[in-house]
C-alpha atoms as a PDB file:
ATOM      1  CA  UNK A   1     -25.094 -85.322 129.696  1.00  0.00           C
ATOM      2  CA  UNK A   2     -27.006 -82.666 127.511  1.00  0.00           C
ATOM      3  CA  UNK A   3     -27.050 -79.092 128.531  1.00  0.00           C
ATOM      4  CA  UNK A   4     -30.849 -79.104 129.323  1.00  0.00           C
ATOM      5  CA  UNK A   5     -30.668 -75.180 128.763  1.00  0.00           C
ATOM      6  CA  UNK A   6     -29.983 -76.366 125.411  1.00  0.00           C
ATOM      7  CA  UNK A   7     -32.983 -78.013 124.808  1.00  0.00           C
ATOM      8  CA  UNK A   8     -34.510 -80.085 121.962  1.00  0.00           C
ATOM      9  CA  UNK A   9     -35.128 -79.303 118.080  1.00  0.00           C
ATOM     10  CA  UNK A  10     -37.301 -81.798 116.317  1.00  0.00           C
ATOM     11  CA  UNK A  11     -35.759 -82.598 113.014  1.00  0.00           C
ATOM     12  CA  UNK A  12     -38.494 -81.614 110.406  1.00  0.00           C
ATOM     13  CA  UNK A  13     -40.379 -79.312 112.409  1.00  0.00           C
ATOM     14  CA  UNK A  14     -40.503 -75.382 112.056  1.00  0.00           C
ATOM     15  CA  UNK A  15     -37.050 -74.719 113.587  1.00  0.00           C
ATOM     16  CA  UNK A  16     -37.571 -74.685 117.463  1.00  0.00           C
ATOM     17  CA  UNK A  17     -36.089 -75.713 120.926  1.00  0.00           C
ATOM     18  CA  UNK A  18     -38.513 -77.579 123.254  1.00  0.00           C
ATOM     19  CA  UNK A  19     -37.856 -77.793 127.168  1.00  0.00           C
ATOM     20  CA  UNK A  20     -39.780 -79.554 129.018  1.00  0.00           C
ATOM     21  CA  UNK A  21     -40.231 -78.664 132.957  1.00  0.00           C
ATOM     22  CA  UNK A  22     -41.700 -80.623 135.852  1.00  0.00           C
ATOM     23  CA  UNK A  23     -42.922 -79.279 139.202  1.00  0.00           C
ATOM     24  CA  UNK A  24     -45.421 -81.193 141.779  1.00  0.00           C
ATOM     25  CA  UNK A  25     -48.127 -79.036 142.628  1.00  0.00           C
ATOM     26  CA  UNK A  26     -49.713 -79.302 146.755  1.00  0.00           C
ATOM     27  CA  UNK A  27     -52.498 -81.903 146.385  1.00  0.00           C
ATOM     28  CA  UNK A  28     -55.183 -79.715 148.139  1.00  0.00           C
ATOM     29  CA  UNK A  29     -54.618 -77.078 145.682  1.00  0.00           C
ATOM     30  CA  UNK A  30     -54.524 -78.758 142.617  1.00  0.00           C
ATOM     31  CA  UNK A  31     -58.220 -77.528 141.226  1.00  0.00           C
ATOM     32  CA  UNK A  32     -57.252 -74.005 142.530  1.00  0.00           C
ATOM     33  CA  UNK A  33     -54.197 -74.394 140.321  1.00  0.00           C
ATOM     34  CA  UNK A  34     -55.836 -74.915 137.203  1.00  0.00           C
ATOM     35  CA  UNK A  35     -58.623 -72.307 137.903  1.00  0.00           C
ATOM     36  CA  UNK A  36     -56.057 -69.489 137.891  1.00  0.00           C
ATOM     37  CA  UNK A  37     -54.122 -71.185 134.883  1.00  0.00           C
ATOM     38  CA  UNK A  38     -57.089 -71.322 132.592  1.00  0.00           C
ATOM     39  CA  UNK A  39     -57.301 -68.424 130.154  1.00  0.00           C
ATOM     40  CA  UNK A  40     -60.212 -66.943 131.784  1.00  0.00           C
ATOM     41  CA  UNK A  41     -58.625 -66.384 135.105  1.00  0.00           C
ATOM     42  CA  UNK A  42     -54.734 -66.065 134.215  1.00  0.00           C
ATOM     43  CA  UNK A  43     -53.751 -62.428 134.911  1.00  0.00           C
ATOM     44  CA  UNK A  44     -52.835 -60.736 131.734  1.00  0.00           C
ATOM     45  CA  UNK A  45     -49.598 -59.430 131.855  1.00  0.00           C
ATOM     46  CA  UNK A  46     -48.238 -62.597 132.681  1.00  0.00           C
ATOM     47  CA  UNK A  47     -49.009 -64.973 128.849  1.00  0.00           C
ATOM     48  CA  UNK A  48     -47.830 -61.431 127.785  1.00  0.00           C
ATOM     49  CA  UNK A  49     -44.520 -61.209 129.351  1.00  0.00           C
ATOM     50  CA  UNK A  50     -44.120 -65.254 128.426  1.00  0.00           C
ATOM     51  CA  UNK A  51     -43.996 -63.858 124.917  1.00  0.00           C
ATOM     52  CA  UNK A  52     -42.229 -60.942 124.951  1.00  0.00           C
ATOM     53  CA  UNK A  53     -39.148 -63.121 126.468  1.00  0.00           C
ATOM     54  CA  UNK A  54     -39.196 -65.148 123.513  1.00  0.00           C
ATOM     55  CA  UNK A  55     -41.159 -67.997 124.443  1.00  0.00           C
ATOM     56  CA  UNK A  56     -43.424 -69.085 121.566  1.00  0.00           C
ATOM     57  CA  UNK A  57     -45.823 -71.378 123.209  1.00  0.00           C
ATOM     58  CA  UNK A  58     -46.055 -72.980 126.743  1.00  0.00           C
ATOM     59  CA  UNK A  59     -48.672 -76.151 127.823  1.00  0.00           C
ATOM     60  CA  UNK A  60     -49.046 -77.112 131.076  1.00  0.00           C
ATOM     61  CA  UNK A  61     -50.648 -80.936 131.591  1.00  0.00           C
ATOM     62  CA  UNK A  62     -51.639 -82.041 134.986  1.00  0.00           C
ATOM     63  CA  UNK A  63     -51.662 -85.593 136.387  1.00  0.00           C
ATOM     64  CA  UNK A  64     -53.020 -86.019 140.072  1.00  0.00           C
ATOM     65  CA  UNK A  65     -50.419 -83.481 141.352  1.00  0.00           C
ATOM     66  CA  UNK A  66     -47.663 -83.341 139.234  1.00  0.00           C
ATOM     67  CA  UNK A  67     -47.184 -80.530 136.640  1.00  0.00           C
ATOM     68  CA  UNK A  68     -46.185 -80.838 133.253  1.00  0.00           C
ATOM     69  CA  UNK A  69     -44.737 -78.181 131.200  1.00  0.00           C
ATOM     70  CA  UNK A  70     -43.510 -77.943 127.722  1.00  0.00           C
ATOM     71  CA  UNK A  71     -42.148 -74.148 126.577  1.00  0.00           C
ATOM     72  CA  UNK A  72     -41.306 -74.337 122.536  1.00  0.00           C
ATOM     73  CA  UNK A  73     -38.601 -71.339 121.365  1.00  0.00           C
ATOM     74  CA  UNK A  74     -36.889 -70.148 118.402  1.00  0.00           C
ATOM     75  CA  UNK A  75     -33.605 -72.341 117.890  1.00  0.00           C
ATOM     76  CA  UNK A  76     -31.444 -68.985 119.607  1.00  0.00           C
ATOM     77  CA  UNK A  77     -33.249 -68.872 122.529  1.00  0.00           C
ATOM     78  CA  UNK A  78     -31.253 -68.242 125.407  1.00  0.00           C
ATOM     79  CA  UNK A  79     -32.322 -69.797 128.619  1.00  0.00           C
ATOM     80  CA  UNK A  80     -30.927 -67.441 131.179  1.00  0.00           C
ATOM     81  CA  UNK A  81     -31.277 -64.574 129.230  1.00  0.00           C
ATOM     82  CA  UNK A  82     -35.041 -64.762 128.818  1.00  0.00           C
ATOM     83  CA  UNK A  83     -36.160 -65.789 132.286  1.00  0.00           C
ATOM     84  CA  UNK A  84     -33.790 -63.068 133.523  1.00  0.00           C
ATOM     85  CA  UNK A  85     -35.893 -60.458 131.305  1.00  0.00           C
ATOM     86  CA  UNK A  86     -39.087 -62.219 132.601  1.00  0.00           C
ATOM     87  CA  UNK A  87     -38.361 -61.910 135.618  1.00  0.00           C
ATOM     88  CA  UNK A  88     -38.493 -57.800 135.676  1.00  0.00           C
ATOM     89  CA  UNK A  89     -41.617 -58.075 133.731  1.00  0.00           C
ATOM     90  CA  UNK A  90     -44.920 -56.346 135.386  1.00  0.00           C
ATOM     91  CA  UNK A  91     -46.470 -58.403 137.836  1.00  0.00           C
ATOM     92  CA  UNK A  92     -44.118 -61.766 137.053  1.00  0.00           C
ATOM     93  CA  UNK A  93     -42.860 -61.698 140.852  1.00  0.00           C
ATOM     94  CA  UNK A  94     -46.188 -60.844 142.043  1.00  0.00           C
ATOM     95  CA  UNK A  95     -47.291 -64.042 139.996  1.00  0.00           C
ATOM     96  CA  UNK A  96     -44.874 -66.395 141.021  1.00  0.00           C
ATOM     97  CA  UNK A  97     -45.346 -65.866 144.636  1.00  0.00           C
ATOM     98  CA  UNK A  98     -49.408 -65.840 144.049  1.00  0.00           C
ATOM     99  CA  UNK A  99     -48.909 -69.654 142.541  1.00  0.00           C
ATOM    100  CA  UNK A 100     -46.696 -70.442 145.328  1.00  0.00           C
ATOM    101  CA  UNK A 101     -49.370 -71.269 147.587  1.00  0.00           C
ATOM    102  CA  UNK A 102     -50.435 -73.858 144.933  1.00  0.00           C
ATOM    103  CA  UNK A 103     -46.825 -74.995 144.241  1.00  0.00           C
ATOM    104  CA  UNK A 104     -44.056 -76.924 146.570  1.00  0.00           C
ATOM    105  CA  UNK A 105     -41.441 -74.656 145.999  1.00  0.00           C
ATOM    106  CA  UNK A 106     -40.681 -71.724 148.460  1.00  0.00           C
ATOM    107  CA  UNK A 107     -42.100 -68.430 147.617  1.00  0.00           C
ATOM    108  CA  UNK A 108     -39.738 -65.805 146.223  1.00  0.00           C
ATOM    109  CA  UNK A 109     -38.649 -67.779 144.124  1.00  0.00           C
ATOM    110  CA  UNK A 110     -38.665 -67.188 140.082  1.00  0.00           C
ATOM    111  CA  UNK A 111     -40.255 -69.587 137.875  1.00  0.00           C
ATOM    112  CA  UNK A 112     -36.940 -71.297 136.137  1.00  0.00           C
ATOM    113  CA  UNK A 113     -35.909 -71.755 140.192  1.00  0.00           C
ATOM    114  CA  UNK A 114     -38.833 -73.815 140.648  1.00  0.00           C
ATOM    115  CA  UNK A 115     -39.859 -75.623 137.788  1.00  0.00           C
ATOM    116  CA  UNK A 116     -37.263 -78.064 137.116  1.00  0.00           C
ATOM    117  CA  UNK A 117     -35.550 -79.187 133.273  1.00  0.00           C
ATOM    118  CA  UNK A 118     -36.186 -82.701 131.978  1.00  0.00           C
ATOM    119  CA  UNK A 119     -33.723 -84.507 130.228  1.00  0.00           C
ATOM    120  CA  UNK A 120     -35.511 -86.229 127.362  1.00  0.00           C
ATOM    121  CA  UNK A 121     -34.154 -90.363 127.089  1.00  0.00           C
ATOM    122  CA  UNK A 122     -36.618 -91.388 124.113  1.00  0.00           C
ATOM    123  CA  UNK A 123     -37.543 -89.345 121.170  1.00  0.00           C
ATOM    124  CA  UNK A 124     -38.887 -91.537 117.991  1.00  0.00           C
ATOM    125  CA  UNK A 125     -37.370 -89.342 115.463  1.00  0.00           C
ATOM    126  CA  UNK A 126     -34.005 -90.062 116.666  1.00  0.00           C
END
């Protein structure tokens, strides 16, 4: 099996890594959710300190109350090394345990501890 810490580079596409993440989200709380995910409500420092550990660009899609992420990285992107340094950002472990009431995942817990990898079993350019 694939090192999922690894993850994915599209051949022919601006030389990046793709992981993609799934976590289910409490059904009650789903619209709360995506009120403090959209870009008016998100708190600042946290799409900043998604950047400064190297991340490029991160979606999040929603079905009924399962979460769907996909985080796209330069090809040396090290998986451990850049949630560790997000982790100390400002207000990251404030963040993660504010979502936690939305999430079902324990609080005190960093993101990469509750979002979990996907291993991808189709890709058409393969």
């Amino acid at each position: 099996m694939k090192n999922l810490k690894e993850g994915y580079h599209e051949p022919g596409k601006m030389a990046t890594r793709r992981f993609c993440q799934f976590l289910k989200i409490n059904p009650e709380t789903v619209e709360q959710y995506k009120y403090w995910h959209s870009s008016e409500n998100i708190w600042p420092e946290i799409p900043e300190g998604i950047k400064k550990a190297g991340i490029l660009n991160m979606e999040i899609y929603l079905i009924e109350d399962k979460a769907f992420m996909i985080i796209e990285t330069p090809l040396d992107f090290d998986w451990d090394a850049a949630f560790g340094k997000l982790a100390g950002f400002k207000r990251q472990a404030e963040w993660e345990d504010f979502v936690a009431q939305f999430q079902e995942a324990a609080s005190g817990r960093r993101s990469e501890e509750k979002w979990q990898l996907m291993e991808r079993i189709f890709s058409l350019n393969d």
